[in-house]
C-alpha atoms as a PDB file:
ATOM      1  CA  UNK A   1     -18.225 -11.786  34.036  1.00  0.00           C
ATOM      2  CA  UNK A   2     -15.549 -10.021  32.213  1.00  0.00           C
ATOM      3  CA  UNK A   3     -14.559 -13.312  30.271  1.00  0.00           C
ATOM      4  CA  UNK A   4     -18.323 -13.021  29.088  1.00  0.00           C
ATOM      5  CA  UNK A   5     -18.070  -9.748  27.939  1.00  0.00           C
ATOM      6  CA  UNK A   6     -14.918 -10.217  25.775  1.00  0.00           C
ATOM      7  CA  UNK A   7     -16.488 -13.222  24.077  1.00  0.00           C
ATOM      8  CA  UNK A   8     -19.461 -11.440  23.239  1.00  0.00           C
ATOM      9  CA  UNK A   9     -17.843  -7.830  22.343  1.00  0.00           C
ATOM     10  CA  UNK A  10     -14.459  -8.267  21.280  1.00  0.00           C
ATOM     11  CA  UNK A  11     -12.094  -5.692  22.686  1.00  0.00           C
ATOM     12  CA  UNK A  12     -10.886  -4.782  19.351  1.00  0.00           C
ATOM     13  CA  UNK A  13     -13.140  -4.077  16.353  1.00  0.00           C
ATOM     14  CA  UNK A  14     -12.178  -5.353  12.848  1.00  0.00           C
ATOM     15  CA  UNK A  15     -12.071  -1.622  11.780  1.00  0.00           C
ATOM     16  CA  UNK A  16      -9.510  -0.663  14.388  1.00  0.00           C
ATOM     17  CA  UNK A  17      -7.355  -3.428  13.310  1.00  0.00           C
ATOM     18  CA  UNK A  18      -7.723  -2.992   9.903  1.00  0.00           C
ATOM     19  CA  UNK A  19      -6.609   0.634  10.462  1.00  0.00           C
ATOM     20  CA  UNK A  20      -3.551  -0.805  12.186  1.00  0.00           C
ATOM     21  CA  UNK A  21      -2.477  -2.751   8.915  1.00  0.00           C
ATOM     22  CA  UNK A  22      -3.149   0.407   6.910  1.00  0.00           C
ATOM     23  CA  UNK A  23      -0.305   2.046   9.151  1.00  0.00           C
ATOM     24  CA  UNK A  24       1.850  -0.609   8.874  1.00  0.00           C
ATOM     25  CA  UNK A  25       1.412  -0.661   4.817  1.00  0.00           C
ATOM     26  CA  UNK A  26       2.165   3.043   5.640  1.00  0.00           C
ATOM     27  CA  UNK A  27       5.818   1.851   7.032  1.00  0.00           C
ATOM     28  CA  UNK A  28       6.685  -0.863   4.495  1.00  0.00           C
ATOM     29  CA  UNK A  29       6.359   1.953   1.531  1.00  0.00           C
ATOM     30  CA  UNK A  30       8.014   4.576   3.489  1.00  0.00           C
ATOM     31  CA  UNK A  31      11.119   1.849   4.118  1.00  0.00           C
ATOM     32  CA  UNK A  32      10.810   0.694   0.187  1.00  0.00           C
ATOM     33  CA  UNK A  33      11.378   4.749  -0.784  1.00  0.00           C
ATOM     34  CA  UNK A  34      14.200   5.140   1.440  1.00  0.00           C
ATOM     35  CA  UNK A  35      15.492   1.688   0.463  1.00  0.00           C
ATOM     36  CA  UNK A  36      15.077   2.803  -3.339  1.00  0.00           C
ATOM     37  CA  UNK A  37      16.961   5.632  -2.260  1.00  0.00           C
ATOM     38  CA  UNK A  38      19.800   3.975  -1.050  1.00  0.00           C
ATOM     39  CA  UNK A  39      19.719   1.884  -3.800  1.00  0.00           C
ATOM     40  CA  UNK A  40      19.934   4.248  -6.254  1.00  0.00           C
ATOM     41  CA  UNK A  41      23.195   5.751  -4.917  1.00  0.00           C
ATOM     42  CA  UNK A  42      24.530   2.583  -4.436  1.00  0.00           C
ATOM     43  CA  UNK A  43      24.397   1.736  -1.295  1.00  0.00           C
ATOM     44  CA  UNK A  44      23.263  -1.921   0.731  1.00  0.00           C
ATOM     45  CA  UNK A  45      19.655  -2.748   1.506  1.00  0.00           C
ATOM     46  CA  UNK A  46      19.700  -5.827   3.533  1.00  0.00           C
ATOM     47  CA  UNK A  47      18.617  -4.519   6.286  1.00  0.00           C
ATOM     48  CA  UNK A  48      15.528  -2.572   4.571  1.00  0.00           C
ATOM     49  CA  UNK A  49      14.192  -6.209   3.581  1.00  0.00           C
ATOM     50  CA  UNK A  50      14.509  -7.292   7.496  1.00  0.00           C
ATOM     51  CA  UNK A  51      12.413  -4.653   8.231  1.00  0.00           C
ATOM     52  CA  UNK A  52       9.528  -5.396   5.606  1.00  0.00           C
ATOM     53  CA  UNK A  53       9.733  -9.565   6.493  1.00  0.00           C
ATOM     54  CA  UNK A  54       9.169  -7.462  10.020  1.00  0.00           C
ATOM     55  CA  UNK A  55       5.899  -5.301   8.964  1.00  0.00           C
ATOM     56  CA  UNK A  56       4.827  -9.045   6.774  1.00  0.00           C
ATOM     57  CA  UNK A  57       4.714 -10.820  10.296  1.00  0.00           C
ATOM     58  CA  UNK A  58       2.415  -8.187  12.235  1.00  0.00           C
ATOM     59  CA  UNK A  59       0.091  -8.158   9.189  1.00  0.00           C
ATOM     60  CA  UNK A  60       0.123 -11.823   9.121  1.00  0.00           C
ATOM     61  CA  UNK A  61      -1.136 -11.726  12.753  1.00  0.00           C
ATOM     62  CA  UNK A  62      -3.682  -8.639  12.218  1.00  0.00           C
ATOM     63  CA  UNK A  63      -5.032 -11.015   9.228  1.00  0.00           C
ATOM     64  CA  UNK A  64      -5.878 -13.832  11.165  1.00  0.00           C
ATOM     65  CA  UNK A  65      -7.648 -11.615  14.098  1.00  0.00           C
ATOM     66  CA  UNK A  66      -9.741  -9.530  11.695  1.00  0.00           C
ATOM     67  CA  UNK A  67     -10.555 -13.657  10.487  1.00  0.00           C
ATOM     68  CA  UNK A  68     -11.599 -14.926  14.152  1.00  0.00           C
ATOM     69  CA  UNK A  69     -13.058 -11.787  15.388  1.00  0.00           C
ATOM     70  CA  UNK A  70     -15.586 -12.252  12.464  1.00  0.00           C
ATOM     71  CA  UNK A  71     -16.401 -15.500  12.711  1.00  0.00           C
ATOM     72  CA  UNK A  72     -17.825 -14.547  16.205  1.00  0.00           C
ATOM     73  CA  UNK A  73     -19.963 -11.611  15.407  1.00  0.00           C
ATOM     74  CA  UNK A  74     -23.278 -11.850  14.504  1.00  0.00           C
ATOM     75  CA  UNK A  75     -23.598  -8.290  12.648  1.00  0.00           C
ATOM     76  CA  UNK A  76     -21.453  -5.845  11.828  1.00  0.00           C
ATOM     77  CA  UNK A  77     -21.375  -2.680   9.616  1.00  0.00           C
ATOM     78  CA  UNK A  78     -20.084  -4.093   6.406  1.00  0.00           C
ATOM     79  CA  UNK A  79     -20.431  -7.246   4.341  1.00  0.00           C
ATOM     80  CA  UNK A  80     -17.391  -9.140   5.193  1.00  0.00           C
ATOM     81  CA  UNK A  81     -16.824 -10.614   1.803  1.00  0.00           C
ATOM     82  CA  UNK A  82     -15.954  -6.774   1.367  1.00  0.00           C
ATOM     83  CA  UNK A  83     -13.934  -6.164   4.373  1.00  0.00           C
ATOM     84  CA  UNK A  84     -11.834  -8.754   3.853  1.00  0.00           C
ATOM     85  CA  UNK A  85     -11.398  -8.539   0.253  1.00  0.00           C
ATOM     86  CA  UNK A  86     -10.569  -4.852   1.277  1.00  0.00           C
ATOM     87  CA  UNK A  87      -7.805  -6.544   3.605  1.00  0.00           C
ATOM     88  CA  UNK A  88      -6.875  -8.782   0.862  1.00  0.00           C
ATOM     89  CA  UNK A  89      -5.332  -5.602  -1.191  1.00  0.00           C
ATOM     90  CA  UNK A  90      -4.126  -3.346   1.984  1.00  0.00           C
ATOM     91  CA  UNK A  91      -2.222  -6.796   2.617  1.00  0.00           C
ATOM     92  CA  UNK A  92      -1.192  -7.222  -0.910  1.00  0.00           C
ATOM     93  CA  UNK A  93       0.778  -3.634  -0.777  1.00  0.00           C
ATOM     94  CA  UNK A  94       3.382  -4.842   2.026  1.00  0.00           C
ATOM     95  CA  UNK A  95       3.522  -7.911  -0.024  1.00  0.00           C
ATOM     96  CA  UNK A  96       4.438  -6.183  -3.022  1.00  0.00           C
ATOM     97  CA  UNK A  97       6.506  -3.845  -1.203  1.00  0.00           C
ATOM     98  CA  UNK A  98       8.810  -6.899  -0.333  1.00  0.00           C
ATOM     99  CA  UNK A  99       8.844  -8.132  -3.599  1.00  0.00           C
ATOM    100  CA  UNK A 100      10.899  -4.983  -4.103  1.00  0.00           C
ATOM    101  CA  UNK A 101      13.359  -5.046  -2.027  1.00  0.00           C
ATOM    102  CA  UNK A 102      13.765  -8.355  -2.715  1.00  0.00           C
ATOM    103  CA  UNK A 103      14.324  -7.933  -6.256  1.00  0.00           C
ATOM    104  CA  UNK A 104      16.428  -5.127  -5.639  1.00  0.00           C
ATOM    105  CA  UNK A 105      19.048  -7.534  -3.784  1.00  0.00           C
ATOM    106  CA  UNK A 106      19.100  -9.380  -6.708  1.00  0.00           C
ATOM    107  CA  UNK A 107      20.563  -7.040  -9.328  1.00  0.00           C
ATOM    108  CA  UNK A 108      23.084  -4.044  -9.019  1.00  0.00           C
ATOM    109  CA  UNK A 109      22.518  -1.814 -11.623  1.00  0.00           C
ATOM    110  CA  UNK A 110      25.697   0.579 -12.053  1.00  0.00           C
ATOM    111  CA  UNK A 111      25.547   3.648 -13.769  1.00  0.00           C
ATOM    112  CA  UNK A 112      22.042   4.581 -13.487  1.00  0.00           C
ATOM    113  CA  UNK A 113      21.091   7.475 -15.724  1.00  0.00           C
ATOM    114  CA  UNK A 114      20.620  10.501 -13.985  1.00  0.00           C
ATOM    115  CA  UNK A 115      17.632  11.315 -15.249  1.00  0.00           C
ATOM    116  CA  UNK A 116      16.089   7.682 -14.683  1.00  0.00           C
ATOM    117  CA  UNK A 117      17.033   7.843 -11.190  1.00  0.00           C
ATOM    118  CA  UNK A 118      15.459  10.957 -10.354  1.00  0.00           C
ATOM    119  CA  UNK A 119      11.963   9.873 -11.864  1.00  0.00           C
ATOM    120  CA  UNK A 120      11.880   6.472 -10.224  1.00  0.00           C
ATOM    121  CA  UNK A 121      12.679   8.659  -6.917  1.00  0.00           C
ATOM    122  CA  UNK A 122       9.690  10.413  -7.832  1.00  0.00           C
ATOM    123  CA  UNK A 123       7.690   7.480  -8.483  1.00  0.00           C
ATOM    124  CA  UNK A 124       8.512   5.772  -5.346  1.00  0.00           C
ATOM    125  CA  UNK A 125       7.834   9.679  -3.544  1.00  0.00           C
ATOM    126  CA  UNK A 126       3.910   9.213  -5.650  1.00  0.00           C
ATOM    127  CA  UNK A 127       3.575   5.679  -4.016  1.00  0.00           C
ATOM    128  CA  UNK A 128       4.518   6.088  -1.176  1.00  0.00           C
ATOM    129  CA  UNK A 129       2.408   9.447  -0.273  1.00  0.00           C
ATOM    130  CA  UNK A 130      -0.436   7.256  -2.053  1.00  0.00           C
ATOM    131  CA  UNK A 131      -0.532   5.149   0.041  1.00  0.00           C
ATOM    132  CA  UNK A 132      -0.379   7.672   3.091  1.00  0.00           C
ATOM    133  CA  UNK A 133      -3.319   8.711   1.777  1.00  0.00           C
ATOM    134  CA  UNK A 134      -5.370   5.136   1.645  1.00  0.00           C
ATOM    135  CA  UNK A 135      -4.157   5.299   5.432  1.00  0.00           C
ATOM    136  CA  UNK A 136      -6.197   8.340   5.740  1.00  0.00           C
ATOM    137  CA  UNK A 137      -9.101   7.168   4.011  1.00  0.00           C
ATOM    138  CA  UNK A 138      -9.407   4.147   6.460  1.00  0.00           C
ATOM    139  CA  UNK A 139      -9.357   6.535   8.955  1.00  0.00           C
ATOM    140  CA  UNK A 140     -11.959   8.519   7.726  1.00  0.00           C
ATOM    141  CA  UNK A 141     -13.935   5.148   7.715  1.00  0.00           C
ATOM    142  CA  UNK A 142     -13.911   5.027  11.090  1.00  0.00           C
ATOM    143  CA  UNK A 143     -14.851   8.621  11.736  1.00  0.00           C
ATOM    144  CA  UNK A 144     -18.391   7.722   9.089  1.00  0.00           C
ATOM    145  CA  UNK A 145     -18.866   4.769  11.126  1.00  0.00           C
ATOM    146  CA  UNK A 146     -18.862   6.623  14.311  1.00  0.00           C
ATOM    147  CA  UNK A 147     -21.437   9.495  12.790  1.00  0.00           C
ATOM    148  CA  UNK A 148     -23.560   7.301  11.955  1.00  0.00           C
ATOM    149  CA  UNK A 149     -22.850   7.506   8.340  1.00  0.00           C
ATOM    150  CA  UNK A 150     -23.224  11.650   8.181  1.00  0.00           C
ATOM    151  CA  UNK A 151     -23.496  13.126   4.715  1.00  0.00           C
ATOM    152  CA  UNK A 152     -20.769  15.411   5.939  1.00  0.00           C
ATOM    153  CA  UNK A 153     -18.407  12.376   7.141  1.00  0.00           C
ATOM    154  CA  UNK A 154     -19.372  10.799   3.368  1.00  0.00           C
ATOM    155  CA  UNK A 155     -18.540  13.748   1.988  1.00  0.00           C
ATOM    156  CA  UNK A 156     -15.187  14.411   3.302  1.00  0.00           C
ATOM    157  CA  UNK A 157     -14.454  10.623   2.737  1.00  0.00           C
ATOM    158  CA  UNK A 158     -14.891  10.822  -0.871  1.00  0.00           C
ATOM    159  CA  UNK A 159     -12.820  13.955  -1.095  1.00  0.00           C
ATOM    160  CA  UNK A 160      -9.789  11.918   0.333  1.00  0.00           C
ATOM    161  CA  UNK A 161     -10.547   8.948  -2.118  1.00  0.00           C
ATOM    162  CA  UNK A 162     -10.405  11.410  -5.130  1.00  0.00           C
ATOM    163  CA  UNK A 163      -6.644  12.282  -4.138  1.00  0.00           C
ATOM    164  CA  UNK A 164      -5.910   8.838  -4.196  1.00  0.00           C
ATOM    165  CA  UNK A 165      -7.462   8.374  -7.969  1.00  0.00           C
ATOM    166  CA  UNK A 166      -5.634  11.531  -9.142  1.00  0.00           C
ATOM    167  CA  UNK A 167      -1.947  10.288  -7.197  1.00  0.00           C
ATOM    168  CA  UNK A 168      -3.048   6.570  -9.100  1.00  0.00           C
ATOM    169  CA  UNK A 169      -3.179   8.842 -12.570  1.00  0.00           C
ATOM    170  CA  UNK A 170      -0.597  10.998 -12.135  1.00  0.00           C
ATOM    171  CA  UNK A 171       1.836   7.711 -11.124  1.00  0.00           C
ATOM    172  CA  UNK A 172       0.506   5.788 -14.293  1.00  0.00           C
ATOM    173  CA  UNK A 173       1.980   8.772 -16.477  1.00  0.00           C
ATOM    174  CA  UNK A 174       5.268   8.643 -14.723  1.00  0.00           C
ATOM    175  CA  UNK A 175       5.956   4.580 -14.594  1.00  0.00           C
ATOM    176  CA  UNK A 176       4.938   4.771 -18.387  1.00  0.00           C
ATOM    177  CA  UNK A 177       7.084   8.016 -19.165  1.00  0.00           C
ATOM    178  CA  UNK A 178      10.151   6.185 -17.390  1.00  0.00           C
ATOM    179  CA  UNK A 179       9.725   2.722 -19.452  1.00  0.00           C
ATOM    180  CA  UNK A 180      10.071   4.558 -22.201  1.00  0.00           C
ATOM    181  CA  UNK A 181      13.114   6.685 -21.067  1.00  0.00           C
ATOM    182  CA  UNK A 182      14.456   3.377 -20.001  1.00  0.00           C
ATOM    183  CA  UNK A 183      13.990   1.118 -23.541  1.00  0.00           C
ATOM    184  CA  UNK A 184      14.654   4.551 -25.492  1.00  0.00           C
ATOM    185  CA  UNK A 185      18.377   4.154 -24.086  1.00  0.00           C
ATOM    186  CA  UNK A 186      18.870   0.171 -24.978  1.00  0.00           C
ATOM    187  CA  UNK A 187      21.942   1.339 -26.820  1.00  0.00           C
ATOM    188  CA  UNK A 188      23.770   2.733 -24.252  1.00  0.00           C
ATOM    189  CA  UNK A 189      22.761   0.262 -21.061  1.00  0.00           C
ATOM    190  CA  UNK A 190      22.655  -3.328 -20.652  1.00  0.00           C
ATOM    191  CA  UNK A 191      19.175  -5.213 -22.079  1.00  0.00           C
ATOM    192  CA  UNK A 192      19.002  -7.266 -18.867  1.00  0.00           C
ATOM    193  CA  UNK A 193      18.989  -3.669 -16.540  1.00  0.00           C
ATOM    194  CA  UNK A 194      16.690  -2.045 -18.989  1.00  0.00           C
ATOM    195  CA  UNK A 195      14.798  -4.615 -18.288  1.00  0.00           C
ATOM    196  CA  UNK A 196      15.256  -5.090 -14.699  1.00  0.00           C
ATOM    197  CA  UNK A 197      14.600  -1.230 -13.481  1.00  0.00           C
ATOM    198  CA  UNK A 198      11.242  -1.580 -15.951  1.00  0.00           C
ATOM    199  CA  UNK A 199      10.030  -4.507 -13.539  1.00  0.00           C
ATOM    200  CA  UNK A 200      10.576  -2.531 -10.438  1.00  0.00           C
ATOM    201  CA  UNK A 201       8.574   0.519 -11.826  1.00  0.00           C
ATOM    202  CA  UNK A 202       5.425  -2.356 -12.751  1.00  0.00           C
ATOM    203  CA  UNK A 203       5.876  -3.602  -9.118  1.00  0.00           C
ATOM    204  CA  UNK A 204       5.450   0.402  -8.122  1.00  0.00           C
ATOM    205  CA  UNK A 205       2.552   0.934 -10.420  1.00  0.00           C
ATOM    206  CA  UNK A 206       1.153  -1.907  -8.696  1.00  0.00           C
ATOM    207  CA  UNK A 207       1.406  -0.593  -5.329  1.00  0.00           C
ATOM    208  CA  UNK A 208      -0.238   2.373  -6.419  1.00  0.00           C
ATOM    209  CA  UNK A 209      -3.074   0.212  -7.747  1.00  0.00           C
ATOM    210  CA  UNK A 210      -3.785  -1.706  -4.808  1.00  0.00           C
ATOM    211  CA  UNK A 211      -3.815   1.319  -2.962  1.00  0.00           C
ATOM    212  CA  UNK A 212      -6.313   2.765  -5.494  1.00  0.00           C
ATOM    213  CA  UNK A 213      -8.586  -0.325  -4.894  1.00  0.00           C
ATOM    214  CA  UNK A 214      -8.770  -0.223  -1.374  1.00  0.00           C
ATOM    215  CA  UNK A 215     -10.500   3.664  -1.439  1.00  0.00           C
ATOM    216  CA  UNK A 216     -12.590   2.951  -4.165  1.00  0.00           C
ATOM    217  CA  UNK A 217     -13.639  -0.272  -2.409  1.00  0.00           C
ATOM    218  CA  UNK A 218     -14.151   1.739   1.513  1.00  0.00           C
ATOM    219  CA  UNK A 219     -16.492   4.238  -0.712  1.00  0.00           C
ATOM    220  CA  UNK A 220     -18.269   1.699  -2.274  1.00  0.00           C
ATOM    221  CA  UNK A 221     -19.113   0.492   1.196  1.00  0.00           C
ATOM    222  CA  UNK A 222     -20.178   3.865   2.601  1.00  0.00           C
ATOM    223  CA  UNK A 223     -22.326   4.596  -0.251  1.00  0.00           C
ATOM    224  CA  UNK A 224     -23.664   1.618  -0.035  1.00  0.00           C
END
């Protein structure tokens, strides 16, 4: 009887899993600003990329659940072109995150400006609470779900998203100021660095994006 019962209610709903990737997308970007961190001061971030290949392999496996747990259900509370495409950018961030790191192995820049440093460490602080925040907001999904859809719930939900979209702005102004801090100085570092440190504040911006997309996509659904 209890075999039954799983197959027809799955003991784990889509929106608790995709919760769990949210948290682990919560991880990856809190490793990427410590590995930045290190980074910045010199010091070796192997290990930090172990630990992202880590949080890619759960997500990987919370992926392909979300995947068979819908093709079982015959209704749930959201489209699921739109959950998953939801997924699609939650999973992007911990991609992105490793791109990163990964770059980061690549190239030792010595000598960093002071004043670079500090922004990008302010940068990476805006993503990575940014994304702390997207965690929320799934959250919050789950607490509208479970009202019902209450105004209240909706309301509170779209009050989290609008941090997101002001963190997304304010993060836009700082990658931008910092490329231009960065190419203002092509006299006194090397063109391929400049160059370099610029690609890892796109890859940022980019996190911050993705993270942007995934609350304007959850209150697209709820308003829906």
């Amino acid at each position: 009887m209890a075999n039954i019962f799983n197959k027809l209610v799955p003991y784990r709903s889509p929106l608790e899993l995709f919760i769990e990737h949210t948290i682990l997308c919560v991880e990856a970007a809190g490793v990427m600003k410590e590995a930045i961190k290190v980074y910045l001061n010199g010091g070796n971030i192997e290990g930090f990329s172990k630990k992202i290949d880590e949080f890619e392999d759960k997500a990987d496996g919370i992926k392909i659940k979300v995947r068979e747990i819908y093709s079982k259900l015959k209704w749930t509370y959201f489209n699921k072109s739109d959950f998953l495409d939801i997924l699609h950018n939650t999973d992007s961030i911990i991609d992105i995150t490793d791109d990163v790191l990964k770059m980061l192995t690549m190239n030792k820049v010595e000598n960093i400006p002071e004043d670079v440093a500090k922004d990008i460490l302010q940068l990476s602080d805006l993503v990575s609470e940014s994304v702390i925040h997207m965690s929320e907001v799934a959250k919050e999904l789950r607490l509208i779900v479970e009202s019902a859809f209450a105004p209240k719930e909706v309301k509170e939900g779209d009050e989290r998203v609008s941090v997101v979209e002001k963190e997304e702005h304010s993060s836009d102004i700082l990658g931008l100021e910092i490329g231009k801090k960065l190419f203002s100085k092509k006299y006194e570092m090397n063109a391929v660095d400049i160059m370099f440190l610029n690609s890892i504040i796109i890859l940022l911006m980019r996190i911050e994006d993705r993270a942007k997309n995934v609350v304007e996509r959850i209150r697209m659904i709820t308003h829906h």
